[in-house]
PDB file of N, CA and C in Angstrom:
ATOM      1  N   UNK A   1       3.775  19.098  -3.436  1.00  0.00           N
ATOM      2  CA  UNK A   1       4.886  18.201  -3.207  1.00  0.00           C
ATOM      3  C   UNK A   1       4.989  17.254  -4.395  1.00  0.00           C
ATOM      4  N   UNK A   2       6.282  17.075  -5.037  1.00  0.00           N
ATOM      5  CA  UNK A   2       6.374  16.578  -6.363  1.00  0.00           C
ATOM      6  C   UNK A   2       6.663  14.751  -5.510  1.00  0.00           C
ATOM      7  N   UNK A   3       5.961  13.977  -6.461  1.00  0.00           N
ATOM      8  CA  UNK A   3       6.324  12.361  -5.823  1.00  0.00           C
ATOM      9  C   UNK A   3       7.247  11.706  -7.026  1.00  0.00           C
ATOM     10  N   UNK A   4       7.722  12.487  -7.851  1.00  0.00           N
ATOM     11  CA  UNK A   4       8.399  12.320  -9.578  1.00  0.00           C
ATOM     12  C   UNK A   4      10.026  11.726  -8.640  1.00  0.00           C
ATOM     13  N   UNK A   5      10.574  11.853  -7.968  1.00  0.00           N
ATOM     14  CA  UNK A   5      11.689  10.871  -7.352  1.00  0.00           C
ATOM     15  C   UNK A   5      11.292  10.290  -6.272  1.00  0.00           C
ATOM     16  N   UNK A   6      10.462   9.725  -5.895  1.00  0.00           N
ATOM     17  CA  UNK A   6       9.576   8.876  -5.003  1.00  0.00           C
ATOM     18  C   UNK A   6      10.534   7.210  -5.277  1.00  0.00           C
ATOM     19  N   UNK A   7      10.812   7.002  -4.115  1.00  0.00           N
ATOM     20  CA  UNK A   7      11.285   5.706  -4.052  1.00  0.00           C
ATOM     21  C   UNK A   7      10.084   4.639  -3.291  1.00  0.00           C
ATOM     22  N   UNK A   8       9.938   3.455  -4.182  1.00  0.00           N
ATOM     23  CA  UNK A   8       8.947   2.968  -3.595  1.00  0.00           C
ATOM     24  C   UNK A   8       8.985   1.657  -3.050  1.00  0.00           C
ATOM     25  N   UNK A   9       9.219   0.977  -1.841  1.00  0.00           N
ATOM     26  CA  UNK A   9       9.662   0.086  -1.134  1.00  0.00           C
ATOM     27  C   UNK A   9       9.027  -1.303  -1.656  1.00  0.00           C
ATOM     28  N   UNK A  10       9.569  -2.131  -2.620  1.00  0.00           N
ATOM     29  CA  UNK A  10       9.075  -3.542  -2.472  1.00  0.00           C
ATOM     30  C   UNK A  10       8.780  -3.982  -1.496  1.00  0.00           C
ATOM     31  N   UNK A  11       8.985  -4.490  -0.392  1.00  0.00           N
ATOM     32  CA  UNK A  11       8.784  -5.238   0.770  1.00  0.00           C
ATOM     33  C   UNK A  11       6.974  -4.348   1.196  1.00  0.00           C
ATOM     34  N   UNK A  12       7.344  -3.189   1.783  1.00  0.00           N
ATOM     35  CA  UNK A  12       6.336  -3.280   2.758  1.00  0.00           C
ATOM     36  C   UNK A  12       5.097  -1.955   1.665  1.00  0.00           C
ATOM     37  N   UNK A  13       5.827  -1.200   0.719  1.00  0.00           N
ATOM     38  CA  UNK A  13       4.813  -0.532  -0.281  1.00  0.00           C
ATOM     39  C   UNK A  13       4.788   0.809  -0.290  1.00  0.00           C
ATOM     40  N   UNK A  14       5.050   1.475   1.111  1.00  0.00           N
ATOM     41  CA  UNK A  14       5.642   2.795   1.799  1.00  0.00           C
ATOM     42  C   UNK A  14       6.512   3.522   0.462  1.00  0.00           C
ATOM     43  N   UNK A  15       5.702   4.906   0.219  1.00  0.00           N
ATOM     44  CA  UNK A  15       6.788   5.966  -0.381  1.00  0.00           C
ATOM     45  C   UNK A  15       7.856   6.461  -0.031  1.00  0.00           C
ATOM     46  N   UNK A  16       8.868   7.061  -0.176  1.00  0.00           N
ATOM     47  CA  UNK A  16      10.077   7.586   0.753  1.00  0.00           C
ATOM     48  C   UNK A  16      10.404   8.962  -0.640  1.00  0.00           C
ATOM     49  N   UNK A  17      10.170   9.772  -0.408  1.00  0.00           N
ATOM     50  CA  UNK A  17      10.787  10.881  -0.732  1.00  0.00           C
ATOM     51  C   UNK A  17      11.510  11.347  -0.581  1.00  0.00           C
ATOM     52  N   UNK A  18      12.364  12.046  -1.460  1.00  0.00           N
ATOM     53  CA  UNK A  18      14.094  12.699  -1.307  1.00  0.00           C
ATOM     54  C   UNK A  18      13.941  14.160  -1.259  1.00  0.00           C
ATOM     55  N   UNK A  19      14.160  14.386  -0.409  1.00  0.00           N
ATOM     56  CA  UNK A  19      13.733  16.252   0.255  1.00  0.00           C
ATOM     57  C   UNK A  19      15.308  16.501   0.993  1.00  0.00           C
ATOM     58  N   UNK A  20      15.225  18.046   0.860  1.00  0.00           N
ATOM     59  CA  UNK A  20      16.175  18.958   1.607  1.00  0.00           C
ATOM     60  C   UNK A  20      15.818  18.855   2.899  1.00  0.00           C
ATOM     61  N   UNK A  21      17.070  18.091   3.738  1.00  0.00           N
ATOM     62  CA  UNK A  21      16.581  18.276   5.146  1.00  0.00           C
ATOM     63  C   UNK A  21      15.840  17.480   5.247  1.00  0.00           C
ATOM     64  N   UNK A  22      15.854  15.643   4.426  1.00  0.00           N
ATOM     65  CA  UNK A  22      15.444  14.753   5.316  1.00  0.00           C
ATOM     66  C   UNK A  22      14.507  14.557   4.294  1.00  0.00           C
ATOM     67  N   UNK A  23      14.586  12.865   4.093  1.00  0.00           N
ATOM     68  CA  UNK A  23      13.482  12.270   3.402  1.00  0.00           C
ATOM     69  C   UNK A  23      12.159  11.839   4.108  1.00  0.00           C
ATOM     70  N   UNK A  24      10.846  11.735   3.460  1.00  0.00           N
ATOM     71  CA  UNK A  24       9.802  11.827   3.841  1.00  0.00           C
ATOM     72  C   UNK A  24       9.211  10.450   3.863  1.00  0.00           C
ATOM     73  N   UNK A  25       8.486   9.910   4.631  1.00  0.00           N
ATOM     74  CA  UNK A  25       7.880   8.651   4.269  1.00  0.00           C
ATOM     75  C   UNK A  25       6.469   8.469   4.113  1.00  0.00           C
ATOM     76  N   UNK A  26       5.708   8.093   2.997  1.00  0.00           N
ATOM     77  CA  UNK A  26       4.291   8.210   3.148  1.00  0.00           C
ATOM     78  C   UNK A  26       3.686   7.060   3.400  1.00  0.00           C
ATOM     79  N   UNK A  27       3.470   7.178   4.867  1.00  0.00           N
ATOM     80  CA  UNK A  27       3.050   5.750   4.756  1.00  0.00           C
ATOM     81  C   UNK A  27       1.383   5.402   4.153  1.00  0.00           C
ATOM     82  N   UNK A  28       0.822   4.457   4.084  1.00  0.00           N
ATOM     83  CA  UNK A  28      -0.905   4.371   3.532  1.00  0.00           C
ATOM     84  C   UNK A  28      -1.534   4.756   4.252  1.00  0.00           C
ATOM     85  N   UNK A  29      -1.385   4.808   5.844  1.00  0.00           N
ATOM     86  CA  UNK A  29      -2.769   5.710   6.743  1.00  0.00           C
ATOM     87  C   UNK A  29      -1.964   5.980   7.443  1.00  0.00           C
ATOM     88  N   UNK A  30      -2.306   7.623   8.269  1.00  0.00           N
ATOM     89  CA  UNK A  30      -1.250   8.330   8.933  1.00  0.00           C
ATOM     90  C   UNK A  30      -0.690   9.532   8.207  1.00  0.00           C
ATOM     91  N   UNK A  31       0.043  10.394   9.098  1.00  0.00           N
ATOM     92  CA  UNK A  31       0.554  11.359   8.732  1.00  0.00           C
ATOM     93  C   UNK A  31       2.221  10.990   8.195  1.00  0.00           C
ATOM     94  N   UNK A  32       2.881  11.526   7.551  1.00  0.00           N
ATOM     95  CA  UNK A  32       3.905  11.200   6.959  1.00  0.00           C
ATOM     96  C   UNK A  32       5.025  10.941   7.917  1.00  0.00           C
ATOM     97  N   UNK A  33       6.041  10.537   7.358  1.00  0.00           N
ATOM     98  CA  UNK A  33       7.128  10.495   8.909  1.00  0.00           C
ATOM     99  C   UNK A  33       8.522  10.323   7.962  1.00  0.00           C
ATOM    100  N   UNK A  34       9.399   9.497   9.088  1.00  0.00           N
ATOM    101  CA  UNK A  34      10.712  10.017   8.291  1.00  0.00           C
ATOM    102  C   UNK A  34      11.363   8.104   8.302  1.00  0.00           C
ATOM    103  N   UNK A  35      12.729   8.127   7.658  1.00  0.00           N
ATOM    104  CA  UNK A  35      12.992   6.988   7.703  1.00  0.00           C
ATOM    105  C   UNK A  35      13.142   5.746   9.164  1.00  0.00           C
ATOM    106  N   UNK A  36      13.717   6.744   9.891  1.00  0.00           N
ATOM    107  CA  UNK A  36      13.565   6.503  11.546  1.00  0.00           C
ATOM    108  C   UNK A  36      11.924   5.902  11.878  1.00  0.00           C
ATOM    109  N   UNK A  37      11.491   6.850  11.398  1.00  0.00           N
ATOM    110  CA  UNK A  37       9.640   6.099  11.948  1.00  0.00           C
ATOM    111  C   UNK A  37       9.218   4.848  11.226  1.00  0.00           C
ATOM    112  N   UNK A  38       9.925   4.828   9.693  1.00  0.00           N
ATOM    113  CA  UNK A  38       9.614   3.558   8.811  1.00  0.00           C
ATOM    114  C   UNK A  38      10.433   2.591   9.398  1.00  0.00           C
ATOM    115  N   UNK A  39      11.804   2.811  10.234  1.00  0.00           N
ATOM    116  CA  UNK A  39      12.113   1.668  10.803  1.00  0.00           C
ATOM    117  C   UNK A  39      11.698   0.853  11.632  1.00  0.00           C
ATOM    118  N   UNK A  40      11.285   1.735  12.718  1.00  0.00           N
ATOM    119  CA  UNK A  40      10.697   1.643  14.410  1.00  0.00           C
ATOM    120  C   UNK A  40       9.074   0.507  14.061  1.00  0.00           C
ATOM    121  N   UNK A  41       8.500   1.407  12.775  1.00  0.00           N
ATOM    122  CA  UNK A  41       6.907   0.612  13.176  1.00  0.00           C
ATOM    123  C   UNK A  41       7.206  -0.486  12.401  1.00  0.00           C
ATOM    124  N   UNK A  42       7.970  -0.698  10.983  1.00  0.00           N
ATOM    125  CA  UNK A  42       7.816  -1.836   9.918  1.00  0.00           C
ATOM    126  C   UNK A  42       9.492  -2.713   9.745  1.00  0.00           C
ATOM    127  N   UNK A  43      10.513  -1.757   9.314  1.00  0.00           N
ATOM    128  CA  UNK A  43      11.253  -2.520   9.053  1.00  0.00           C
ATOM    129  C   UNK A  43      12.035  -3.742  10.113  1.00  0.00           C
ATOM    130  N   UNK A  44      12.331  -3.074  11.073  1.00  0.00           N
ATOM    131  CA  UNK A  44      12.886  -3.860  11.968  1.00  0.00           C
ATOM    132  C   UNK A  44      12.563  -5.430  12.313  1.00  0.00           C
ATOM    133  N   UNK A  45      10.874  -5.475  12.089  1.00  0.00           N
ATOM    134  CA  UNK A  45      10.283  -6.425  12.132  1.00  0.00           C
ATOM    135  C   UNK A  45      10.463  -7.299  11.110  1.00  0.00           C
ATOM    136  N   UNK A  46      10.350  -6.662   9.570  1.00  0.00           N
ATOM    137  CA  UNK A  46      10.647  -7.723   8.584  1.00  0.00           C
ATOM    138  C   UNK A  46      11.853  -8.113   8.357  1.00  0.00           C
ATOM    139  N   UNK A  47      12.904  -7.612   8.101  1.00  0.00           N
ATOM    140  CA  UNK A  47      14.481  -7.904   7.799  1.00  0.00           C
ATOM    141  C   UNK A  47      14.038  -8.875   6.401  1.00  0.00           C
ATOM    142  N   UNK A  48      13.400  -7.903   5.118  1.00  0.00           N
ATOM    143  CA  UNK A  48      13.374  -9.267   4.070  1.00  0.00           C
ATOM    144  C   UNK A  48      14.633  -8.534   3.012  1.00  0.00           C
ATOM    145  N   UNK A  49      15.106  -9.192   2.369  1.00  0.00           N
ATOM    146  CA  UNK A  49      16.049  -8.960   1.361  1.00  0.00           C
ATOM    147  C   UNK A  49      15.402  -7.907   0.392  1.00  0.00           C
ATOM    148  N   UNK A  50      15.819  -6.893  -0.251  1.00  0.00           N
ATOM    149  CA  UNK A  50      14.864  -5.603  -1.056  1.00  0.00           C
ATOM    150  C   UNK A  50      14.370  -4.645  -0.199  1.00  0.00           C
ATOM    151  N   UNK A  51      14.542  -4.320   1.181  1.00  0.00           N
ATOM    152  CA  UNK A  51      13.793  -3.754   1.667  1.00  0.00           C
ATOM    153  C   UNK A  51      15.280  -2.504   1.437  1.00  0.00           C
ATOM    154  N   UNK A  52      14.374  -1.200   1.140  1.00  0.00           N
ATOM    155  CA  UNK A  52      15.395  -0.018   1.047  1.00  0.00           C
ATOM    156  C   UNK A  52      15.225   0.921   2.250  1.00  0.00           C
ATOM    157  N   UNK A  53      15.221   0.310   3.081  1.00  0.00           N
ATOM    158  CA  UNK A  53      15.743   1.064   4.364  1.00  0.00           C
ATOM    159  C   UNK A  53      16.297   0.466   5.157  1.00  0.00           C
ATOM    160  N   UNK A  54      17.082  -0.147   5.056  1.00  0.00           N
ATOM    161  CA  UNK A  54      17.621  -1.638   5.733  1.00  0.00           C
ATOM    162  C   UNK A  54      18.529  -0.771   6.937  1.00  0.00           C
ATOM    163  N   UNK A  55      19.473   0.685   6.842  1.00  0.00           N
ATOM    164  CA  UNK A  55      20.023   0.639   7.623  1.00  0.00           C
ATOM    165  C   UNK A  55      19.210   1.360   9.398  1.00  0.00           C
ATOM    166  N   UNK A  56      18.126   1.450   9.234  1.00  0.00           N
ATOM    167  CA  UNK A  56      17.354   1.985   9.937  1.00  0.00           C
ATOM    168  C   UNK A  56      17.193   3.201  10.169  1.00  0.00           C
ATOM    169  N   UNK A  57      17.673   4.095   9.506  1.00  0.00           N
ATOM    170  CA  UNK A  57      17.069   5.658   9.287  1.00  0.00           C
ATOM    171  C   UNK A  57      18.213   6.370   9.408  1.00  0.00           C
ATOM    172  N   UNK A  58      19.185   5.814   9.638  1.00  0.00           N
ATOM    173  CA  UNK A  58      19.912   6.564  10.176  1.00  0.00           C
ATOM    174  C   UNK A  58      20.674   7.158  10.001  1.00  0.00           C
ATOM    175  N   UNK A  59      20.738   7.081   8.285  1.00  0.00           N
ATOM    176  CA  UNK A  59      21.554   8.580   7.226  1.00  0.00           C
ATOM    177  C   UNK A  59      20.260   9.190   6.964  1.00  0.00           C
ATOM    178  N   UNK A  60      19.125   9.328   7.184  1.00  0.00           N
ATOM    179  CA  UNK A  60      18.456  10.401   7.165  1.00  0.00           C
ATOM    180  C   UNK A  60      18.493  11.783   8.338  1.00  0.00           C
ATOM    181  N   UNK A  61      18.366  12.879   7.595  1.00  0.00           N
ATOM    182  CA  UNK A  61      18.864  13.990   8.283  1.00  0.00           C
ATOM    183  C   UNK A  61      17.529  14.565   8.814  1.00  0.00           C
ATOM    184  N   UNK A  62      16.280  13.913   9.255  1.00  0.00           N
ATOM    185  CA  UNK A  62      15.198  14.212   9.273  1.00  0.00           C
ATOM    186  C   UNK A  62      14.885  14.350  11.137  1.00  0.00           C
ATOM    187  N   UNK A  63      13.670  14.318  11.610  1.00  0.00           N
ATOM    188  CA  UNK A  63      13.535  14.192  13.054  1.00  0.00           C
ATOM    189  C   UNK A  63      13.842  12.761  13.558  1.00  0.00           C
ATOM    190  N   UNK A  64      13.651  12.526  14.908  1.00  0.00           N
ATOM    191  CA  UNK A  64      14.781  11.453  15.605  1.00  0.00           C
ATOM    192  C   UNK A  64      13.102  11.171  16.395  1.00  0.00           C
ATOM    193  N   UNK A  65      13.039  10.025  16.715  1.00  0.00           N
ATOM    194  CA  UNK A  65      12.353   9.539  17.722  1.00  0.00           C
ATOM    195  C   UNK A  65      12.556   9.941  18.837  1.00  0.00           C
ATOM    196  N   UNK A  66      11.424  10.626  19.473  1.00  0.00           N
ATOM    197  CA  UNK A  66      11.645  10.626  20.952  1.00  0.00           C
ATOM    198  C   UNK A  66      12.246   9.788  22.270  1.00  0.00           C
TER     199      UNK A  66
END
């Protein structure tokens, strides 16, 4: 898996990868997840200015929270 267009979140530090069929999120411990999961556990909570997932996952074309 190439990390060479890896977007990397000021605020909270989290990778986000640009993939076919849905960007990837790496978070530091844990298995990877999608922008939806970076919302649910981190962003929602911070709301700081710079954060690049601000709209909560939800132009990602990836899996959906249960």
């Amino acid at each position: 898996m190439s990390e060479a267009g890896a977007q990397v979140c000021p605020i909270c530090g989290v990778k986000i990868l640009k993939l076919i069929g849905g960007d990837r999120v790496l978070f530091s411990s844990g298995p990877p997840g999608t922008r939806s999961l970076l919302w649910a556990k981190v962003c929602q909570y911070t709301q700081k200015p710079g954060c690049i997932n601000q709209d909560g996952g939800s132009g990602s074309t990836g899996q959906r929270l249960p």
